[in-house]
Protein backbone atom coordinates (compact mmCIF):
# COMPACT_ATOMS: atom_id res chain seq x y z
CA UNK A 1 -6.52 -5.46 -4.82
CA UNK A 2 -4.12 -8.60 -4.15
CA UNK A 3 -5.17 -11.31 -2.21
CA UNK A 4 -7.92 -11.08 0.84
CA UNK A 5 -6.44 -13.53 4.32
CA UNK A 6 -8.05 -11.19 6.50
CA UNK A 7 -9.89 -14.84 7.80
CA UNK A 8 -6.60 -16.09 8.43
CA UNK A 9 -4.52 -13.84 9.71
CA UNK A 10 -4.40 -12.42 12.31
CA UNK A 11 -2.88 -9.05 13.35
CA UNK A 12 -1.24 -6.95 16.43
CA UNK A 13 -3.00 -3.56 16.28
CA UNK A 14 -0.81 -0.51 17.43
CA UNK A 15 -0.45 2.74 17.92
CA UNK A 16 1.59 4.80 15.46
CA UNK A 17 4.14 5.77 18.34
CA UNK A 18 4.43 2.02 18.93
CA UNK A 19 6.85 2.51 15.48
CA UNK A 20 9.01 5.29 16.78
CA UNK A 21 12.30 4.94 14.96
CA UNK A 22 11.62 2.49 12.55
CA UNK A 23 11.44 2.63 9.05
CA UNK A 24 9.08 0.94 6.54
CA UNK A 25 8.86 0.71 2.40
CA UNK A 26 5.72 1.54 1.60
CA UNK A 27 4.19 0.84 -1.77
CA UNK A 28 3.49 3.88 -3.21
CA UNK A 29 0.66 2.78 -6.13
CA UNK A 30 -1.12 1.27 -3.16
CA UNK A 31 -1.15 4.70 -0.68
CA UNK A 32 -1.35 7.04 -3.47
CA UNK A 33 -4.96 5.25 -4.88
CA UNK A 34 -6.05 5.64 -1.34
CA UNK A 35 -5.56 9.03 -1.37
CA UNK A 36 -7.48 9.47 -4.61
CA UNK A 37 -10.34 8.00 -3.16
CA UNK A 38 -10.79 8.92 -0.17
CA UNK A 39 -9.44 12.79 -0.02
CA UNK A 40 -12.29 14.10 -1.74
CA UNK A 41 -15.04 16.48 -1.91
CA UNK A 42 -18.67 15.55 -0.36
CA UNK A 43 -20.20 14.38 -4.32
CA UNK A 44 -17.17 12.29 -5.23
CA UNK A 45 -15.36 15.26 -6.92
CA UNK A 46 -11.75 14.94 -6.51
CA UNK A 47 -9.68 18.05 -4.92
CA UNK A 48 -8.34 19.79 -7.93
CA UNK A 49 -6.64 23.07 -8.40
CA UNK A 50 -7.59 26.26 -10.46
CA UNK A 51 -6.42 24.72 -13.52
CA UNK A 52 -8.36 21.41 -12.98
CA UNK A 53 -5.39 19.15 -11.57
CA UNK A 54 -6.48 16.92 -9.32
CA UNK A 55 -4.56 17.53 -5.82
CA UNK A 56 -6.11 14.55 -3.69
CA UNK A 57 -2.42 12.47 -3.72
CA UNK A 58 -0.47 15.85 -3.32
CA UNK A 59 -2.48 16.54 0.39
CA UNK A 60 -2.57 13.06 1.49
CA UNK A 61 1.26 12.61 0.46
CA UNK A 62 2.65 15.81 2.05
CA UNK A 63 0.17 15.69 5.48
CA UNK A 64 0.35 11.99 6.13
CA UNK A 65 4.47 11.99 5.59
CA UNK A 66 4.73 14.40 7.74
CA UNK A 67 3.07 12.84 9.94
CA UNK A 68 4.72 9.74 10.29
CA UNK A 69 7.89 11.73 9.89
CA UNK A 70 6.74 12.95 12.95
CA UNK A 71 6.34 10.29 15.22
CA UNK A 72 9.52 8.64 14.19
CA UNK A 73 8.59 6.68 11.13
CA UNK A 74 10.88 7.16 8.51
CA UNK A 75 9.30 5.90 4.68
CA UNK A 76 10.41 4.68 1.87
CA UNK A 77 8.55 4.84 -0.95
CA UNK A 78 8.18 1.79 -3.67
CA UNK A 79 7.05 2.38 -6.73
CA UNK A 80 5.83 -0.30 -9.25
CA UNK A 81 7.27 -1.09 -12.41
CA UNK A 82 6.77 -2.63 -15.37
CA UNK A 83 3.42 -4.95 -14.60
CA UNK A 84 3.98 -8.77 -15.70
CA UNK A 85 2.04 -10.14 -18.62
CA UNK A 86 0.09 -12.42 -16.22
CA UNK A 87 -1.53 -9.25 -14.47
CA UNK A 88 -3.22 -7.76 -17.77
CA UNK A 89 -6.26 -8.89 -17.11
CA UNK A 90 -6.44 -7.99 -14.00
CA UNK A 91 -5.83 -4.49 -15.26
CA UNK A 92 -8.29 -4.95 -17.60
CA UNK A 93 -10.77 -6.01 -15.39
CA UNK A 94 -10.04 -2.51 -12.89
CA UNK A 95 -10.42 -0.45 -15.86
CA UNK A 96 -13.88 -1.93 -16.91
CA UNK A 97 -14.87 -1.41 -13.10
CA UNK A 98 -13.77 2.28 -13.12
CA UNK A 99 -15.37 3.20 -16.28
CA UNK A 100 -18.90 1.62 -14.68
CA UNK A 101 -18.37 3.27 -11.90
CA UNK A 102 -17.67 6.98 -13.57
CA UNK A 103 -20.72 6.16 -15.12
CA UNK A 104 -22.84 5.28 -11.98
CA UNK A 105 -21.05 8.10 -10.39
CA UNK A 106 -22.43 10.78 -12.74
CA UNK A 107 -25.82 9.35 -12.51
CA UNK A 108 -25.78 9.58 -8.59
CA UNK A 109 -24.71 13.59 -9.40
CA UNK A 110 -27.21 14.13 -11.67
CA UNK A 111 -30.24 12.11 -8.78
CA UNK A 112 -28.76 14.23 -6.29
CA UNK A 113 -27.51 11.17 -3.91
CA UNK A 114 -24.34 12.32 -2.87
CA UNK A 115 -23.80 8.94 -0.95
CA UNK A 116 -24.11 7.02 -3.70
CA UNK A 117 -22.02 9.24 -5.58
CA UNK A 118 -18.86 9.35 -3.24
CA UNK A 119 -19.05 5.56 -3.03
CA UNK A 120 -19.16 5.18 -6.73
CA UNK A 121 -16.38 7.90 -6.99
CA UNK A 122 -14.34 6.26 -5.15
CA UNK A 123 -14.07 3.44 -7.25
CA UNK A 124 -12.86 5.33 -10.29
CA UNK A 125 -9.20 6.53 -9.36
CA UNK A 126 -6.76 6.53 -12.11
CA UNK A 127 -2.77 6.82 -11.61
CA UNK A 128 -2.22 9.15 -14.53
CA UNK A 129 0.93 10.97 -15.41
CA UNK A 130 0.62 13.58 -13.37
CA UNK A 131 -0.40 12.46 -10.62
CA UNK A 132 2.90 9.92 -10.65
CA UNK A 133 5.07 12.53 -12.09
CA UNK A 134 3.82 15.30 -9.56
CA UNK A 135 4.15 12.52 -6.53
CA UNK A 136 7.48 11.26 -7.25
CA UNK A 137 8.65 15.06 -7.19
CA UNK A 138 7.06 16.03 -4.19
CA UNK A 139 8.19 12.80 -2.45
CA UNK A 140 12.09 14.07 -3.63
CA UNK A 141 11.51 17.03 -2.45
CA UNK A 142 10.93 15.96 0.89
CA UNK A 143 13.75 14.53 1.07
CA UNK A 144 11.86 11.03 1.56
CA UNK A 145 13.77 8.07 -0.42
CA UNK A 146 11.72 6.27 -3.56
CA UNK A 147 12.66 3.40 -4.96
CA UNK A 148 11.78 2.62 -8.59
CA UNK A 149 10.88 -1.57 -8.82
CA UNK A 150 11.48 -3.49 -11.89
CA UNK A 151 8.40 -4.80 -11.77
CA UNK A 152 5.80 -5.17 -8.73
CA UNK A 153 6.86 -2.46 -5.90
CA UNK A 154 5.29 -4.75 -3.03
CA UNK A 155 7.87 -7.37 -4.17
CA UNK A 156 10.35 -5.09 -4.02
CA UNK A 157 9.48 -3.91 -0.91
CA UNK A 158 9.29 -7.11 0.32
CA UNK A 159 12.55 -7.69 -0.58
CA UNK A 160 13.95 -5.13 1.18
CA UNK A 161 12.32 -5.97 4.40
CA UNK A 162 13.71 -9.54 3.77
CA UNK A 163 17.38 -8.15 3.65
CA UNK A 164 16.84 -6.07 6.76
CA UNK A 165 17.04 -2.94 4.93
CA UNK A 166 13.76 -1.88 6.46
CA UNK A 167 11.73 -2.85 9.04
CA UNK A 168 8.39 -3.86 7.34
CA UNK A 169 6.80 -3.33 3.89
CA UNK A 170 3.55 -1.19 4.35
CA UNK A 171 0.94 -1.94 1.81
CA UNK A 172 -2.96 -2.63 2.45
CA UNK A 173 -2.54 -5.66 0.46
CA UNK A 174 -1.64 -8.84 2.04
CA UNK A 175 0.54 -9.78 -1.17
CA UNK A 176 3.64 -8.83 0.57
CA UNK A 177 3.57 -11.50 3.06
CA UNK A 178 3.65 -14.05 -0.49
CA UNK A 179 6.49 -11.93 -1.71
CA UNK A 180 8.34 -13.30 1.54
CA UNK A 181 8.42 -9.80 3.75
CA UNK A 182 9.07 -10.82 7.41
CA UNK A 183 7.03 -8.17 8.68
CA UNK A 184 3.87 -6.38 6.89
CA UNK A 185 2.53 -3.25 8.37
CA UNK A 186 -1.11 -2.26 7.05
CA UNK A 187 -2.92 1.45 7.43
CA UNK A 188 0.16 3.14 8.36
CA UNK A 189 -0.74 5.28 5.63
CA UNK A 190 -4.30 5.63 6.23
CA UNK A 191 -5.95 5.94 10.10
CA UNK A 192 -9.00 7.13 11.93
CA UNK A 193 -12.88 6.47 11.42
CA UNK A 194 -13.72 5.01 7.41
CA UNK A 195 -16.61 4.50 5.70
CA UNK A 196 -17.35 0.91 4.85
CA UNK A 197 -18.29 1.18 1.24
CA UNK A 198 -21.44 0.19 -0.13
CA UNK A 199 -22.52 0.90 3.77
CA UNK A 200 -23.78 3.57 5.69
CA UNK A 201 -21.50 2.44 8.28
CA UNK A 202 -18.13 3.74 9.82
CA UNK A 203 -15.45 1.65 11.40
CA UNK A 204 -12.34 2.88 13.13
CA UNK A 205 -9.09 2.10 11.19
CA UNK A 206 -5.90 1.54 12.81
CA UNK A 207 -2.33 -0.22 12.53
CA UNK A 208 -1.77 -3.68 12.28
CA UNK A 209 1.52 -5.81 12.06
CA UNK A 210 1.65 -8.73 11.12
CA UNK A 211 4.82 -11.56 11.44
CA UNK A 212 5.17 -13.49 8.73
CA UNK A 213 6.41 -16.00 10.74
CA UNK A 214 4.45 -16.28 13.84
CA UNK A 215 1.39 -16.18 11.09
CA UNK A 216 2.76 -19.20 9.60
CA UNK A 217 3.28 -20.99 12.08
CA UNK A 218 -0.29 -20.50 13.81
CA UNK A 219 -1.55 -21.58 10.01
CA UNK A 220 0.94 -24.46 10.36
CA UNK A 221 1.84 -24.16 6.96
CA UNK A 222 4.67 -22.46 5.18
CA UNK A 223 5.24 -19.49 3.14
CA UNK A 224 5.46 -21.98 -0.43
CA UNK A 225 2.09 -23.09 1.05
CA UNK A 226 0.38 -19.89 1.43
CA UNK A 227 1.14 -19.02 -1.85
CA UNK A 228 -0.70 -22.48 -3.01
CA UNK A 229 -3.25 -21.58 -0.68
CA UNK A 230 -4.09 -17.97 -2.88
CA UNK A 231 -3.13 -19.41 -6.26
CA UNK A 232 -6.33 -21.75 -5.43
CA UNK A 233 -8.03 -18.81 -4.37
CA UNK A 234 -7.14 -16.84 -7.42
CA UNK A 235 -4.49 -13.47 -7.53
CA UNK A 236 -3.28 -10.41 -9.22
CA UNK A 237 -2.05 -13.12 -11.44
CA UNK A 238 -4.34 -15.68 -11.78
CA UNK A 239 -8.14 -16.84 -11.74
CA UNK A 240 -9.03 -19.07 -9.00
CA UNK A 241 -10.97 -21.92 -8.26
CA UNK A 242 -14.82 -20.84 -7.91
CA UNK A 243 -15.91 -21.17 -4.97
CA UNK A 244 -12.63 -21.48 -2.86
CA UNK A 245 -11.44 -18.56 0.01
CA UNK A 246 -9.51 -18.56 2.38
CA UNK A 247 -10.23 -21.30 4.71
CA UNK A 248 -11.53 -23.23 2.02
CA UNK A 249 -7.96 -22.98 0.45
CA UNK A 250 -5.81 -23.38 3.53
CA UNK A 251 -7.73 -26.83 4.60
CA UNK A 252 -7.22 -28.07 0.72
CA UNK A 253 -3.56 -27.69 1.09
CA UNK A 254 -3.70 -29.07 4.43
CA UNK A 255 -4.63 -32.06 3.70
CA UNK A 256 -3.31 -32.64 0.34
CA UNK A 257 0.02 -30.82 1.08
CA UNK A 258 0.43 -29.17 -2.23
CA UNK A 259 -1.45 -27.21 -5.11
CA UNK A 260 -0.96 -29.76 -7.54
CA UNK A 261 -2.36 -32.81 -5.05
CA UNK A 262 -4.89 -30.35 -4.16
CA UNK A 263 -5.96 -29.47 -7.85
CA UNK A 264 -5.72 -33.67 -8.71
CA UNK A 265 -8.06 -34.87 -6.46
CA UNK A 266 -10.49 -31.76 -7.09
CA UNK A 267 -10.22 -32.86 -10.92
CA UNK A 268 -9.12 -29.09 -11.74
CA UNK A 269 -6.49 -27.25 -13.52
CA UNK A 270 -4.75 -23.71 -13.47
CA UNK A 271 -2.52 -23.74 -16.22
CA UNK A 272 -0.66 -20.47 -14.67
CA UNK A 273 -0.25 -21.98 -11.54
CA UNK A 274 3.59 -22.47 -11.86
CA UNK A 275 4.20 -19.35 -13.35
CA UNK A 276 2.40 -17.51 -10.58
CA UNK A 277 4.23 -19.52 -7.80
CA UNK A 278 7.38 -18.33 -9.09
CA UNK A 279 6.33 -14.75 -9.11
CA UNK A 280 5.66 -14.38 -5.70
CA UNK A 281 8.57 -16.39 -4.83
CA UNK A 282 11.06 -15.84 -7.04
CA UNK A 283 10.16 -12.33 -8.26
CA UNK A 284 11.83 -9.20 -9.96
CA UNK A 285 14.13 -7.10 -7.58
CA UNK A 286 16.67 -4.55 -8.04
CA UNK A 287 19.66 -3.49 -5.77
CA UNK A 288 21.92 -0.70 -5.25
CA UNK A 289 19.12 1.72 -3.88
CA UNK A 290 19.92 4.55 -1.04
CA UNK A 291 17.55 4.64 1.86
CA UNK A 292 18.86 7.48 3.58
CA UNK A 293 16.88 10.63 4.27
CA UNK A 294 17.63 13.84 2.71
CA UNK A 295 16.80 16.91 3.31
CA UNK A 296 14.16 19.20 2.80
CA UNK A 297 13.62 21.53 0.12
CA UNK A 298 11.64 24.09 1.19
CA UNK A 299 11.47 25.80 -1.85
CA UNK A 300 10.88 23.37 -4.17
CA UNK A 301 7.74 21.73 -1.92
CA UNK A 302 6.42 25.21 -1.53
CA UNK A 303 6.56 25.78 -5.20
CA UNK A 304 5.21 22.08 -6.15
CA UNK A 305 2.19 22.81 -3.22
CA UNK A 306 1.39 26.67 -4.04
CA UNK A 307 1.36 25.78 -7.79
CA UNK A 308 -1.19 23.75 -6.82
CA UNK A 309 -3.21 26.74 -4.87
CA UNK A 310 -1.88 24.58 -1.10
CA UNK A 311 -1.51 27.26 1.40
CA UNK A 312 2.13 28.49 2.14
CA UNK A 313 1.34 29.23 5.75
CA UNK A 314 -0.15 25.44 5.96
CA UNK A 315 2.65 23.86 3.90
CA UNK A 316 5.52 25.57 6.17
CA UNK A 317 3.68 23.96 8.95
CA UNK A 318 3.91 20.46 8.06
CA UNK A 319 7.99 21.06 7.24
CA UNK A 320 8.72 22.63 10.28
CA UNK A 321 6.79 19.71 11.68
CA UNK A 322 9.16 17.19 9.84
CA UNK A 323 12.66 19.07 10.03
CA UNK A 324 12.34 19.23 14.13
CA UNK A 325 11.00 15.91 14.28
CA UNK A 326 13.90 14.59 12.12
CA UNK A 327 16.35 16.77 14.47
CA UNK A 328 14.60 15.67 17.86
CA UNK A 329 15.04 11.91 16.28
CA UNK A 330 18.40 12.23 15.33
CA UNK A 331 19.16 13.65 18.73
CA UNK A 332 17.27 10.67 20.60
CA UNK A 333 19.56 8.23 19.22
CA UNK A 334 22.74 9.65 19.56
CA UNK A 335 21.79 10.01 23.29
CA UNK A 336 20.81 6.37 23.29
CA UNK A 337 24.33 5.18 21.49
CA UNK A 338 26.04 7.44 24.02
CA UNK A 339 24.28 5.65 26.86
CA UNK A 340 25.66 2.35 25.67
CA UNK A 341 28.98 3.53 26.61
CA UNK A 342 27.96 3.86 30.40
């Protein structure tokens, strides 16, 4: 889940074509678990093929690249690698939730209360295998670049934002603004009306951007800070203080100007609390990765889609969609680098 500063920061909502011809890493664990949970059927049920695969990641991957692909956007995707020892119990703790939730879920089924039953169904998504295997070849296929990270993909990501290799990490997680990305771009993945969960209320979900710096500097903190701030309010990698959020946090490390001044004069103690700082700011990255867009292979993503009962005629759409996109892009900028001349 990462860290929540939705209290604190604040965001510049835009339109999808406000991105035309940039390109973003997204973190693939991150998009691919919201398309588990939310492309699904109206009792919770997963979309699965005739052999029982579930499909949910295949649709949202293929439909929502295109889309970007589209307007401009071209995607990168980051996946995570090996988790750090500090995040197993967070991991622990998401697999207890999901199995009480696959449990609640079947008792909604069996009541009949298909609300109740979608929320709780949600809640139990599970990267298996498959579903990575199956996503990393459709993603190839595409001709859409993935990056494999040592360790955390939103630190990678971040990374590569920070060397100007993209133009923002994309992640729904606000993690990658303690990883040190300049620029964080949430729901690029995901847009358009959302049920609040636990609610029988819908809200409209669009882009945001957010600048690291300009964020910072409204906080008046800096990045070294923020990362005190949510090491006080607990992480991926940590336990927090009870009863500390976000402004809570930021107006502790305001006044006492660091985590450990903060912590003394609150009589507390994280014992991880150095070890987590230098994860988020001094965290595993890897070079020597190619960010340059291929090209489609038809055959292969109709094969990979039809093998999972997608229809041809619907598949064939979304390419054609992407490959005159991609040409009508490419064409755009060579007419703006020929203007240059005049």
């Amino acid at each position: 889940m990462g860290v929540n500063l939705s209290g604190l920061v604040e965001p510049r909502n835009v339109e999808l074509s406000e991105l035309r011809g940039r390109t973003v890493a997204v973190d693939a664990y991150n998009t691919i678990y919201q398309f588990l949970s939310i492309i699904r059927q109206p009792d919770g049920t997963p979309l699965k093929d005739s052999r029982g695969r579930v499909t949910s990641h295949l649709s949202g991957l293929l439909y929502r690249t295109a889309n970007l692909i589209e307007a401009g956007v071209e995607p990168t995707y980051v996946f995570d690698g090996r988790p750090h020892a500090l995040k197993y119990d967070t991991i622990e703790g998401r697999k207890a939730r999901r199995e009480k939730a696959e449990r609640e879920w079947e008792e909604a089924v069996e009541e009949g209360d298909l609300e109740k039953a979608f929320s709780k169904a949600q809640q139990t998504s599970r990267m298996t295998s498959d579903v990575l295997a199956s996503s990393k070849g459709l993603l190839r296929a595409l001709g859409v670049p993935t990056v494999d990270a040592p360790g955390d993909g939103e630190a990678q990501g971040a990374y590569m934002c920070s060397r100007g290799d993209v133009w923002a990490a994309a992640s729904q997680d606000y993690d990658s603004l303690l990883f040190g990305a300049p620029t964080l771009v949430r729901n690029v993945t995901v847009t358009g009306r959302r049920k609040v969960p636990g609610k029988n209320v819908y809200r409209d979900v669009g882009i945001e951007v957010i600048d690291s710096a300009e964020s910072l500097a409204a906080l008046g903190i800096t990045r070294e800070q923020l990362v005190d701030v949510c090491i006080l309010m607990g992480t991926d990698f940590n336990p927090g203080i009870p009863g500390i959020g976000p402004k809570k946090g930021l107006k502790l490390i305001k006044e006492h100007g660091s985590l450990e001044r903060a912590l003394e004069r609150m009589g507390s103690e994280i014992e991880e609390a150095e070890e987590v700082r230098d994860i988020f700011l001094h965290g595993e990255y890897c070079d020597g990765y190619d960010l340059r867009p291929g090209c489609v292979d038809r055959d292969a993503v109709l094969g990979i889609m039809t093998d999972h009962d997608f229809s041809p005629d619907r598949v064939s759409s979304a390419l054609e969609r992407m490959e005159s996109s991609r040409k009508a892009e490419a064409a755009r900028r060579r007419q703006k680098s020929l203007d240059c001349w005049f």
